[in-house]
PDB file of N, CA and C in Angstrom:
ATOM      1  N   UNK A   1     -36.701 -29.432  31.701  1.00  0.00           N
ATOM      2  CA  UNK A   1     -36.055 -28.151  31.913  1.00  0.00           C
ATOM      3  C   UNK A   1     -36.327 -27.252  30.708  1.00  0.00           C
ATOM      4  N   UNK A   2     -36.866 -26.155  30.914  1.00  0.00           N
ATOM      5  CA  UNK A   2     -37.475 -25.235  30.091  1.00  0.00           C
ATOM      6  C   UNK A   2     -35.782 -24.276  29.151  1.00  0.00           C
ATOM      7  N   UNK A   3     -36.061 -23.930  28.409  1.00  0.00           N
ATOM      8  CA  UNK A   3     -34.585 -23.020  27.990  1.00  0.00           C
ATOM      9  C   UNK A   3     -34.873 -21.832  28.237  1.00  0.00           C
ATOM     10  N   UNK A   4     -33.554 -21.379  28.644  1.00  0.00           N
ATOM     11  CA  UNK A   4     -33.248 -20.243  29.736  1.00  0.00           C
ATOM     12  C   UNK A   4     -32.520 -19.709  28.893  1.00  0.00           C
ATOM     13  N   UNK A   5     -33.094 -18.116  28.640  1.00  0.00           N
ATOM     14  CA  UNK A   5     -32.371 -16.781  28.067  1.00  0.00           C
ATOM     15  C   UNK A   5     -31.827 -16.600  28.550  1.00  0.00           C
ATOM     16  N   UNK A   6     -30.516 -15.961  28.552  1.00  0.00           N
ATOM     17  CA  UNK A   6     -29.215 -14.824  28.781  1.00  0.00           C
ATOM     18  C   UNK A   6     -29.855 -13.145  29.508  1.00  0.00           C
ATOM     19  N   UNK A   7     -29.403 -12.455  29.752  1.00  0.00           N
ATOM     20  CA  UNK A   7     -29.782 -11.049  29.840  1.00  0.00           C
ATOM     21  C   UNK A   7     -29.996 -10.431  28.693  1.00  0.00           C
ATOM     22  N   UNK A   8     -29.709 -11.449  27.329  1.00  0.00           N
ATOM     23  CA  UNK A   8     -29.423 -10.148  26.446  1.00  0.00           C
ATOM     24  C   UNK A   8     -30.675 -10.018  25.822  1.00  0.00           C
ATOM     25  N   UNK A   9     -31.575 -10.913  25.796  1.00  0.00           N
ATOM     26  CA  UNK A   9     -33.247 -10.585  25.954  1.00  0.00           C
ATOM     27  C   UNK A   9     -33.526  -9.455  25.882  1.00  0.00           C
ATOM     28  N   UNK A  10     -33.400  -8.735  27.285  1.00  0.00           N
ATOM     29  CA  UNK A  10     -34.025  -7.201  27.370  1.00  0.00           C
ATOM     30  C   UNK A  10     -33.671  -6.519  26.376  1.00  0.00           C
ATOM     31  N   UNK A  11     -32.077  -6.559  26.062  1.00  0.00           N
ATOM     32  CA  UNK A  11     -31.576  -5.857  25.247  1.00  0.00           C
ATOM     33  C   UNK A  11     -32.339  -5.506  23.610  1.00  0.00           C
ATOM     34  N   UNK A  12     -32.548  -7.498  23.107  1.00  0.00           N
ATOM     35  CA  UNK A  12     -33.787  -7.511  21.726  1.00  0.00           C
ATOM     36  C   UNK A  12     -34.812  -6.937  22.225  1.00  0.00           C
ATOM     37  N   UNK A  13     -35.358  -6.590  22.805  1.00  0.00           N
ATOM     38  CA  UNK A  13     -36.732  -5.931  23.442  1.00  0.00           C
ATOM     39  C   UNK A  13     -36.927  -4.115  23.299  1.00  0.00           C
ATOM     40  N   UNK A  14     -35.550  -4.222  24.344  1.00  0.00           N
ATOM     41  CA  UNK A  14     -35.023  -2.866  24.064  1.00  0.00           C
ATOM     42  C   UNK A  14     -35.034  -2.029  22.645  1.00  0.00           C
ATOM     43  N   UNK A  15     -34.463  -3.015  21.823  1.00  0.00           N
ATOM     44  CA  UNK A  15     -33.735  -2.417  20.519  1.00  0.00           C
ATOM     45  C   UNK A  15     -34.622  -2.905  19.099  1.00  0.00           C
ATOM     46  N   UNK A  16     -35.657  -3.245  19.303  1.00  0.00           N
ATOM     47  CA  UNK A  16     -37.050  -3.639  18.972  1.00  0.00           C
ATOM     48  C   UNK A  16     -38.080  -2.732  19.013  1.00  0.00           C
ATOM     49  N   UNK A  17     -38.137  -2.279  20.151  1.00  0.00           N
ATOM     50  CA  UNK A  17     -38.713  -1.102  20.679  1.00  0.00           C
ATOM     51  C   UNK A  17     -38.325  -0.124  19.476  1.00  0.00           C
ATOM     52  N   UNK A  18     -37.038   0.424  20.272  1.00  0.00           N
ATOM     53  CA  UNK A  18     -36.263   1.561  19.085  1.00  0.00           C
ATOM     54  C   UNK A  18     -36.336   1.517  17.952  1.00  0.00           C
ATOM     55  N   UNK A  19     -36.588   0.614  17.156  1.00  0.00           N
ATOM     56  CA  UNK A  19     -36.366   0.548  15.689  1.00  0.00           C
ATOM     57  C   UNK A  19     -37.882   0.812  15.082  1.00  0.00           C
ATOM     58  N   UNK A  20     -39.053   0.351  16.178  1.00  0.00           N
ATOM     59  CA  UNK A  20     -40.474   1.252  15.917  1.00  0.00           C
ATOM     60  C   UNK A  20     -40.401   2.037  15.918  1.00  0.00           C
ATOM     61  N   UNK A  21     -39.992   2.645  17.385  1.00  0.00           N
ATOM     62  CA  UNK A  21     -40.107   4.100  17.198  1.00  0.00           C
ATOM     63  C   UNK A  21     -39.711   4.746  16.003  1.00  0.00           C
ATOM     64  N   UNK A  22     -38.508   4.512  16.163  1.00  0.00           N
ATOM     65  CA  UNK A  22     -37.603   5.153  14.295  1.00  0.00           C
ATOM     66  C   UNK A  22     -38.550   4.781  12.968  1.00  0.00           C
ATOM     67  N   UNK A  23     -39.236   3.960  13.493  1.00  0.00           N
ATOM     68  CA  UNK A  23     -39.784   3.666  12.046  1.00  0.00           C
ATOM     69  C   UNK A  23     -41.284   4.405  12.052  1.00  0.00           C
ATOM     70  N   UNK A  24     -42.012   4.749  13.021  1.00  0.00           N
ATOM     71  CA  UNK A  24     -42.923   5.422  13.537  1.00  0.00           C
ATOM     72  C   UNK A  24     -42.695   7.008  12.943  1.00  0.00           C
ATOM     73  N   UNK A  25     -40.763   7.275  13.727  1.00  0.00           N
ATOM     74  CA  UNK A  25     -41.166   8.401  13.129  1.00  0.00           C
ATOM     75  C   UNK A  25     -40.942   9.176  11.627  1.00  0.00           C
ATOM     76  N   UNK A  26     -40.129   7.557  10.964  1.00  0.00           N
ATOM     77  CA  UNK A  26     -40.331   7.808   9.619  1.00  0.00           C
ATOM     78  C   UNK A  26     -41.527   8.014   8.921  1.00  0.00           C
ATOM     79  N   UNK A  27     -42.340   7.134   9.281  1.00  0.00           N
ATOM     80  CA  UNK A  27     -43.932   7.338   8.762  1.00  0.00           C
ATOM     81  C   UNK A  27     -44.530   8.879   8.917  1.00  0.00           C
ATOM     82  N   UNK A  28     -44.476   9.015  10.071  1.00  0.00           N
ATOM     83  CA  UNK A  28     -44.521  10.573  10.501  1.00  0.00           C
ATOM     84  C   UNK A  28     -44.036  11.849   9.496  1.00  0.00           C
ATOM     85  N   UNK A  29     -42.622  11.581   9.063  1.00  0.00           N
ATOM     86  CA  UNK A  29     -42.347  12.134   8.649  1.00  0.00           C
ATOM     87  C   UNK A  29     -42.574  12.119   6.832  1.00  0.00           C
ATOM     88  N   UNK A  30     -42.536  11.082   6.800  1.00  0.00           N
ATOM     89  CA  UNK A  30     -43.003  10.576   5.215  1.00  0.00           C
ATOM     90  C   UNK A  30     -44.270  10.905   4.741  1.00  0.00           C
ATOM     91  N   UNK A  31     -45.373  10.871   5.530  1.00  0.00           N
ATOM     92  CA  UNK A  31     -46.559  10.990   5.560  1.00  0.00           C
ATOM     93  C   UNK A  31     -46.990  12.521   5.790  1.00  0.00           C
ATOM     94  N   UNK A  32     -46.524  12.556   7.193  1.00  0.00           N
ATOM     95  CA  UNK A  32     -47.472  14.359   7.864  1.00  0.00           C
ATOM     96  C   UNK A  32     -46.473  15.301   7.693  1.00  0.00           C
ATOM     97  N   UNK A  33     -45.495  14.894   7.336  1.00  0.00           N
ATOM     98  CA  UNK A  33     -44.089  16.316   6.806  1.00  0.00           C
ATOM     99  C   UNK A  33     -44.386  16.587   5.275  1.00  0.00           C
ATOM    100  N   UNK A  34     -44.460  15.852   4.816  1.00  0.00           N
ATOM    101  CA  UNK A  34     -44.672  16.034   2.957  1.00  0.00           C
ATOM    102  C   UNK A  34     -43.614  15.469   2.913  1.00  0.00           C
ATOM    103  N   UNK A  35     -42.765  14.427   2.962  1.00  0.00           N
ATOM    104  CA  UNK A  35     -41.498  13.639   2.932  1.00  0.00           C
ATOM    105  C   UNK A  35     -41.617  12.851   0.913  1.00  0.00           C
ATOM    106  N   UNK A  36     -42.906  12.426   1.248  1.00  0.00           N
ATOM    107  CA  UNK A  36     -43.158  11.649   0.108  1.00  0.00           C
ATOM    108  C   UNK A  36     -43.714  12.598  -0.993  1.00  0.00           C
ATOM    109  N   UNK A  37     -44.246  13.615  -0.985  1.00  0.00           N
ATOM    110  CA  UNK A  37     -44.748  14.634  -2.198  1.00  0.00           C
ATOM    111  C   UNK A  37     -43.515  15.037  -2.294  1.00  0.00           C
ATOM    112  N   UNK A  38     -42.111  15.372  -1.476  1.00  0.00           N
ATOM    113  CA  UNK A  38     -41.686  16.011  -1.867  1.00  0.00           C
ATOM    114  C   UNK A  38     -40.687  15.359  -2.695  1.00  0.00           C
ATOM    115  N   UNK A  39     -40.573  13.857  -2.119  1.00  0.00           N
ATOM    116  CA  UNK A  39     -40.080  12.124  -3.751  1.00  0.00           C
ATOM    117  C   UNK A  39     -40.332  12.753  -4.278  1.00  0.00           C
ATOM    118  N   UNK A  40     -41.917  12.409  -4.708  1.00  0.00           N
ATOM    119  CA  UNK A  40     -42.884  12.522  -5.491  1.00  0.00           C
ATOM    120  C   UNK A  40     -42.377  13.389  -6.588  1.00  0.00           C
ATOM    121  N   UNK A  41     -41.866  14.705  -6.053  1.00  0.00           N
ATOM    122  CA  UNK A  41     -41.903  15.908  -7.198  1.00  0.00           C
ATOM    123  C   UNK A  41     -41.115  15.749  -7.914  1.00  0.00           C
ATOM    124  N   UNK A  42     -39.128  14.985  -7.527  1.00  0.00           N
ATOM    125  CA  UNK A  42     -38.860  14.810  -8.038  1.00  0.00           C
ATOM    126  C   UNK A  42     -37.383  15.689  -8.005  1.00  0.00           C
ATOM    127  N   UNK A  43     -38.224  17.175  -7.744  1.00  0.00           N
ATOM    128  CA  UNK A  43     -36.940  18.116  -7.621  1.00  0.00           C
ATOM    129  C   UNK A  43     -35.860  18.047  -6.614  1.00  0.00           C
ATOM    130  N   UNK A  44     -34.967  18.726  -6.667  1.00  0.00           N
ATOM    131  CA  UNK A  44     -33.988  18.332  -5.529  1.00  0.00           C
ATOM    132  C   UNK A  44     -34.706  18.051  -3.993  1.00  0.00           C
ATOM    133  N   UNK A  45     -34.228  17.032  -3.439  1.00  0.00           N
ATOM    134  CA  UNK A  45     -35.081  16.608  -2.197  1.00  0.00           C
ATOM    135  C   UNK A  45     -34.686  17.401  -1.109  1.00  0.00           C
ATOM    136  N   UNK A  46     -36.113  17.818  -0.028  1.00  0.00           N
ATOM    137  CA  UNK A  46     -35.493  18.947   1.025  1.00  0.00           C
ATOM    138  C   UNK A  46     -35.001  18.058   2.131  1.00  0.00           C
ATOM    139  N   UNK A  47     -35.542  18.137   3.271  1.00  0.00           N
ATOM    140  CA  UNK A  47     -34.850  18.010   4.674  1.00  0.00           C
ATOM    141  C   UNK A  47     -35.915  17.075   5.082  1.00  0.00           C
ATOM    142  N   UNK A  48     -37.343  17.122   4.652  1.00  0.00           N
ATOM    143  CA  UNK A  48     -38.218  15.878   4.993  1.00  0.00           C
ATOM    144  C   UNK A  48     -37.444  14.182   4.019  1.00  0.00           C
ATOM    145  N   UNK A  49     -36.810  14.429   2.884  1.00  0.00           N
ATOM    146  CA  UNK A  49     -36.781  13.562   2.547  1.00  0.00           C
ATOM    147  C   UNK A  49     -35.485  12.725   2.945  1.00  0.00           C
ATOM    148  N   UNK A  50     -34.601  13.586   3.431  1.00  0.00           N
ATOM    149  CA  UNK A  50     -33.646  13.546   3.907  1.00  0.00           C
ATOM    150  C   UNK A  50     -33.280  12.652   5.347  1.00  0.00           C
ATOM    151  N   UNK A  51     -34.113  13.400   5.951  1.00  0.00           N
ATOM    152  CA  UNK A  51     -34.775  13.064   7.725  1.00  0.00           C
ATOM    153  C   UNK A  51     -35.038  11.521   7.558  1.00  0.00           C
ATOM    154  N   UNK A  52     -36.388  11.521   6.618  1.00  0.00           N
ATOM    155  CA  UNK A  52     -36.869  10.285   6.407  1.00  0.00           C
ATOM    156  C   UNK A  52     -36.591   9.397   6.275  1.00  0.00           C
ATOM    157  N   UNK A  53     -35.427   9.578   5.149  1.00  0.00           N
ATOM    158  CA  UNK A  53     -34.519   8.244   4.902  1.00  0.00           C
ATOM    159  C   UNK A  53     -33.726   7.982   5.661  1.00  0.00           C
ATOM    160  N   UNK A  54     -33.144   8.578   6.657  1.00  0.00           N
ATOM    161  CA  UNK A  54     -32.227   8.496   8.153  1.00  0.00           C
ATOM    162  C   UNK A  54     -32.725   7.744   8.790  1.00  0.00           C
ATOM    163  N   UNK A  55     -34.237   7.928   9.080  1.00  0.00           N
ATOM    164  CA  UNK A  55     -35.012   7.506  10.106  1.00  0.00           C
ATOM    165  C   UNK A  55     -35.073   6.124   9.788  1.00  0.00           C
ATOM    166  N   UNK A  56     -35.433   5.989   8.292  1.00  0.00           N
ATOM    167  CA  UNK A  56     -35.819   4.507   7.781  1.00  0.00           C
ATOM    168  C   UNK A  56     -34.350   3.751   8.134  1.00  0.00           C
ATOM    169  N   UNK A  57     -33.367   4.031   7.646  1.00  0.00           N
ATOM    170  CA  UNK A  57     -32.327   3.638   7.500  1.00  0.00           C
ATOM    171  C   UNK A  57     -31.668   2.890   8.871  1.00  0.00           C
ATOM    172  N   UNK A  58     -31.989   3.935   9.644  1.00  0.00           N
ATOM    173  CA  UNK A  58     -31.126   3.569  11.028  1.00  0.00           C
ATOM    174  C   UNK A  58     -32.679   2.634  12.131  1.00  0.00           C
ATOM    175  N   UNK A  59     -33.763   2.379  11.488  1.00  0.00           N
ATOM    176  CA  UNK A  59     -34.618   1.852  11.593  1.00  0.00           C
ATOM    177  C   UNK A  59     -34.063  -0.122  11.202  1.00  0.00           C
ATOM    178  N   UNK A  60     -33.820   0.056  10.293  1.00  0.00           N
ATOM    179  CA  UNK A  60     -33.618  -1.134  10.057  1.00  0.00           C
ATOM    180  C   UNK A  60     -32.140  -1.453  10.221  1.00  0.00           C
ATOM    181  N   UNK A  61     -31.427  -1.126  10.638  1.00  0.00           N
ATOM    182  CA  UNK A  61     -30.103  -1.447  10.815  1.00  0.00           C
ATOM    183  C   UNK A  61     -30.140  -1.622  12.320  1.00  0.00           C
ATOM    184  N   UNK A  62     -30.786  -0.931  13.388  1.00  0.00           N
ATOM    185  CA  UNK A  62     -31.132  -1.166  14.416  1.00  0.00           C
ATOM    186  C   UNK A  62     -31.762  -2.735  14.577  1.00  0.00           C
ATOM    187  N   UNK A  63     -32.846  -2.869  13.748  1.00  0.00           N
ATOM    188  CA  UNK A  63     -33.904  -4.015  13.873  1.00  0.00           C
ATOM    189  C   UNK A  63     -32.656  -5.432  13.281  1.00  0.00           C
ATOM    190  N   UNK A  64     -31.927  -5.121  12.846  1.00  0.00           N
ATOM    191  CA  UNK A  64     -30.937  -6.082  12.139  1.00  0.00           C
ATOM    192  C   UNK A  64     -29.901  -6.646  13.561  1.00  0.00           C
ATOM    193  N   UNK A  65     -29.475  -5.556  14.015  1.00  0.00           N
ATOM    194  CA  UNK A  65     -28.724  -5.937  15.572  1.00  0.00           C
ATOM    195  C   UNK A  65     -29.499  -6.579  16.317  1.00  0.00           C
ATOM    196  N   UNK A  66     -30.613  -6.234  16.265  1.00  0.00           N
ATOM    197  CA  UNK A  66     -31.692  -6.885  16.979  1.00  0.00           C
ATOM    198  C   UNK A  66     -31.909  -8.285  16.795  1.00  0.00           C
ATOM    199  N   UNK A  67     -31.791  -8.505  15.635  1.00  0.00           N
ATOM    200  CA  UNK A  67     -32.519  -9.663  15.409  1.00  0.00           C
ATOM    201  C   UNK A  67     -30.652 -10.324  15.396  1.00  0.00           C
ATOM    202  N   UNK A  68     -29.653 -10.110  15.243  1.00  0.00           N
ATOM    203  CA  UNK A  68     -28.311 -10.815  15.245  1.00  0.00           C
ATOM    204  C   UNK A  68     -27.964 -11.516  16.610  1.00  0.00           C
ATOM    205  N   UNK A  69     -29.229 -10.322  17.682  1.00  0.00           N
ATOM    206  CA  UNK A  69     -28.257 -10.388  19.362  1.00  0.00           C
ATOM    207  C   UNK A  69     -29.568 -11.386  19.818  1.00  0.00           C
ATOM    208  N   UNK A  70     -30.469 -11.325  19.038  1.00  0.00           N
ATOM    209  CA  UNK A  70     -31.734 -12.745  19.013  1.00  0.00           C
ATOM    210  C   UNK A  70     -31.400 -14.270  18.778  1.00  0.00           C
ATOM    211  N   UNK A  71     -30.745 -14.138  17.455  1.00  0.00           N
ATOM    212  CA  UNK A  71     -29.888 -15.231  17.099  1.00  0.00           C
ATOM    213  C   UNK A  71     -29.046 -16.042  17.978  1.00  0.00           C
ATOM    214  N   UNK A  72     -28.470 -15.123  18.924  1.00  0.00           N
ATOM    215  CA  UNK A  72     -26.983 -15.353  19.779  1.00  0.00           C
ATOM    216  C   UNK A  72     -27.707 -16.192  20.895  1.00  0.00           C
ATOM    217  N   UNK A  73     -28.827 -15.242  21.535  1.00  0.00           N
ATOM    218  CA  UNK A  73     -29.366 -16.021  22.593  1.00  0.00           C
ATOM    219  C   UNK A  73     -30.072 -17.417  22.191  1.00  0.00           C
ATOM    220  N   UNK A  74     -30.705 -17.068  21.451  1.00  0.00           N
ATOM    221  CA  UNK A  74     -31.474 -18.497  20.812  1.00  0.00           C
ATOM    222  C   UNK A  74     -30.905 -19.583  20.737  1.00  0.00           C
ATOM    223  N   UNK A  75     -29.452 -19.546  20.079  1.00  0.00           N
ATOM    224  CA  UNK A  75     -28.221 -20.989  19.963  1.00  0.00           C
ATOM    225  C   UNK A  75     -27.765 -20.902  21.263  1.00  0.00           C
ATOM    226  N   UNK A  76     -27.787 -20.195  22.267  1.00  0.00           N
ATOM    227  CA  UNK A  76     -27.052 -20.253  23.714  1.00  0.00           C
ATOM    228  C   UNK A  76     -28.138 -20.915  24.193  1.00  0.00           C
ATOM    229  N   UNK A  77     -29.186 -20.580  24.372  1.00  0.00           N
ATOM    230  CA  UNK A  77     -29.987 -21.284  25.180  1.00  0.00           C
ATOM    231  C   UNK A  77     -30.306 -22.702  24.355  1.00  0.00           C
ATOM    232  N   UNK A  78     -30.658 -22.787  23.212  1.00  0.00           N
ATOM    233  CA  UNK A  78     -30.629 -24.422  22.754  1.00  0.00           C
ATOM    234  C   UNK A  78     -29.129 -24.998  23.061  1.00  0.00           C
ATOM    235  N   UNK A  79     -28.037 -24.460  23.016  1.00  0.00           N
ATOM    236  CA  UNK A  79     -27.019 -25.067  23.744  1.00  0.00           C
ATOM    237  C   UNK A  79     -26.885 -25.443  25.213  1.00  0.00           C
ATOM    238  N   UNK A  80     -27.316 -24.597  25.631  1.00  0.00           N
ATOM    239  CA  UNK A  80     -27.511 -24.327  27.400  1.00  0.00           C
ATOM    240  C   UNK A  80     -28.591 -25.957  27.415  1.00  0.00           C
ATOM    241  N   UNK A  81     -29.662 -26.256  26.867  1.00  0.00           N
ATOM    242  CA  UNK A  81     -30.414 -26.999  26.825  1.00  0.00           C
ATOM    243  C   UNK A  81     -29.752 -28.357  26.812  1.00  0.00           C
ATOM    244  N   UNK A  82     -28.955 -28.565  25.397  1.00  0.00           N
ATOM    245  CA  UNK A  82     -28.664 -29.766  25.356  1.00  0.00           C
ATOM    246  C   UNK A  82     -27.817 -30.080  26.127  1.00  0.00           C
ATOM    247  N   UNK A  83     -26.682 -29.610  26.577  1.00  0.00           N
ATOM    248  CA  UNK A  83     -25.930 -29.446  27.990  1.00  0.00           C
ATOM    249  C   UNK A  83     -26.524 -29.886  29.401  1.00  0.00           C
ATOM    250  N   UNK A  84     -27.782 -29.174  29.518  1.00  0.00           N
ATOM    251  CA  UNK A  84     -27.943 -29.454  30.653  1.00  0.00           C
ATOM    252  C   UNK A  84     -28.619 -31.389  30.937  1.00  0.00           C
ATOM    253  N   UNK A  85     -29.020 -31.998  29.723  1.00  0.00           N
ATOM    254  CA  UNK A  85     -29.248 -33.772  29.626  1.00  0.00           C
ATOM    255  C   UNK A  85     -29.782 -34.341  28.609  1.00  0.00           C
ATOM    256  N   UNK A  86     -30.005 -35.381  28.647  1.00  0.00           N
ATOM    257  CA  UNK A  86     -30.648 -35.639  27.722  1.00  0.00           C
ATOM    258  C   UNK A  86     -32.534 -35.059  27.669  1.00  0.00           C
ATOM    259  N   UNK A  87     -32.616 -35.016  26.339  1.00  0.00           N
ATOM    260  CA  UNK A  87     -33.355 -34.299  25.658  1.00  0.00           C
ATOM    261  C   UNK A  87     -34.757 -34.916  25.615  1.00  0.00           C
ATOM    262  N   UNK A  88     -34.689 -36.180  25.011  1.00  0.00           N
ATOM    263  CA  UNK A  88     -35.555 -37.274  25.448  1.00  0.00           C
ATOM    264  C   UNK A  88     -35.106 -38.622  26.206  1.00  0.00           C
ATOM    265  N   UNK A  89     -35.740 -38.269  27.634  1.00  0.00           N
ATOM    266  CA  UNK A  89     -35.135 -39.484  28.526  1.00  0.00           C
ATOM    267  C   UNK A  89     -35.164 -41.129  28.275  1.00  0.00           C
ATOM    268  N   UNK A  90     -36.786 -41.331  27.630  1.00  0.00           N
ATOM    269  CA  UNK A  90     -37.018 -42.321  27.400  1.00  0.00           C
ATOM    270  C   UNK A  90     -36.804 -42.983  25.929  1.00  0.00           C
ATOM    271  N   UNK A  91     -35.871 -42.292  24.888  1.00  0.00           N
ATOM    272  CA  UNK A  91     -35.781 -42.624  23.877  1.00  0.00           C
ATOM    273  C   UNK A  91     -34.371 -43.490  23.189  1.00  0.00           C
ATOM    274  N   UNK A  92     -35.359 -44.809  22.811  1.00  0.00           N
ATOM    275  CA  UNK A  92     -35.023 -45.956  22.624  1.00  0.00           C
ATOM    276  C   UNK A  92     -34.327 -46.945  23.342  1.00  0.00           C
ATOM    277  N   UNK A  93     -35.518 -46.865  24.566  1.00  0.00           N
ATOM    278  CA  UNK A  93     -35.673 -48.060  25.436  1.00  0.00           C
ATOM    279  C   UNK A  93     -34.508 -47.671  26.525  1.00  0.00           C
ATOM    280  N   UNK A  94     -33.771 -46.368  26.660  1.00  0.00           N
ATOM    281  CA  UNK A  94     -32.725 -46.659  27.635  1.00  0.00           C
ATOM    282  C   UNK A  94     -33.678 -46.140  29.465  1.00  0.00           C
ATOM    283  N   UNK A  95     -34.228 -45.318  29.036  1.00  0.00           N
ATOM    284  CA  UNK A  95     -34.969 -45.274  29.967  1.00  0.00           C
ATOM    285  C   UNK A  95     -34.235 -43.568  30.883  1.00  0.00           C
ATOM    286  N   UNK A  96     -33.972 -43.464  30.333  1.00  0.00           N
ATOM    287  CA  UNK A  96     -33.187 -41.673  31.108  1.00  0.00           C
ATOM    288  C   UNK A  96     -31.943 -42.194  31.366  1.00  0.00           C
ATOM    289  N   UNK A  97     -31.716 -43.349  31.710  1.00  0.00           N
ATOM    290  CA  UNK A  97     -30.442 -43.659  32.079  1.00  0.00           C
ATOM    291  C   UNK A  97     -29.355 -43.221  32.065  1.00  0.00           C
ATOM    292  N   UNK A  98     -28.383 -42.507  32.376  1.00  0.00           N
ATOM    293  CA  UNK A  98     -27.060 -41.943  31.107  1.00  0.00           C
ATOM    294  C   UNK A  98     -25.930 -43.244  31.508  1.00  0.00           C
ATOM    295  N   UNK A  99     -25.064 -42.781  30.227  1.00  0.00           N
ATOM    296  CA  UNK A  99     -23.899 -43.720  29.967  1.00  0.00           C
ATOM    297  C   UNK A  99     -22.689 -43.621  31.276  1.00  0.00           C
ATOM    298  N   UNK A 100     -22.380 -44.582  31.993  1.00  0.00           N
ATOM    299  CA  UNK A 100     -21.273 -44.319  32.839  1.00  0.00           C
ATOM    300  C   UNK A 100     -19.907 -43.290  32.067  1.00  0.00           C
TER     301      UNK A 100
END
């Protein structure tokens, strides 16, 4: 018996997705806005650097839920697993057998 995900799959997929994008359009903005010359300069930071760090920010805090609601399914389904029998049937001589 193979282990079987939850629904909440789509959801890491989903929210995986999103956290590229966000991070896509940090690059974007870091890069083709002047986000980073405008670090760079030093002087008070405008609205690219601002943006940017939002983007980054809620980039990885996204990817963090993501990977928490990954976690959840992962121990459900290795639980779901061991639940459903034994794991190795033939190990040490009982033969799949289970215990009355």
């Amino acid at each position: 018996m193979p282990f079987e995900f939850g629904a909440g799959m789509k959801w890491v997929r989903r929210l995986f997705l999103v956290a590229a994008a966000l991070l896509a359009g940090w690059l974007l903005v870091w890069l083709g806005f002047g986000g980073r010359a405008d670090f760079v300069a030093g002087e008070p930071y405008g609205a690219s650097v601002a943006v940017g760090a939002w983007l980054g920010f809620s980039a990885v805090a996204v990817a963090a839920v993501a990977g928490v609601i990954f976690a959840q399914q992962l121990v459900m389904a290795i639980l779901g697993r061991i639940d459903a029998g034994p794991l190795f049937p033939g190990l040490l001589g009982r033969r799949g057998r289970r215990r009355p």
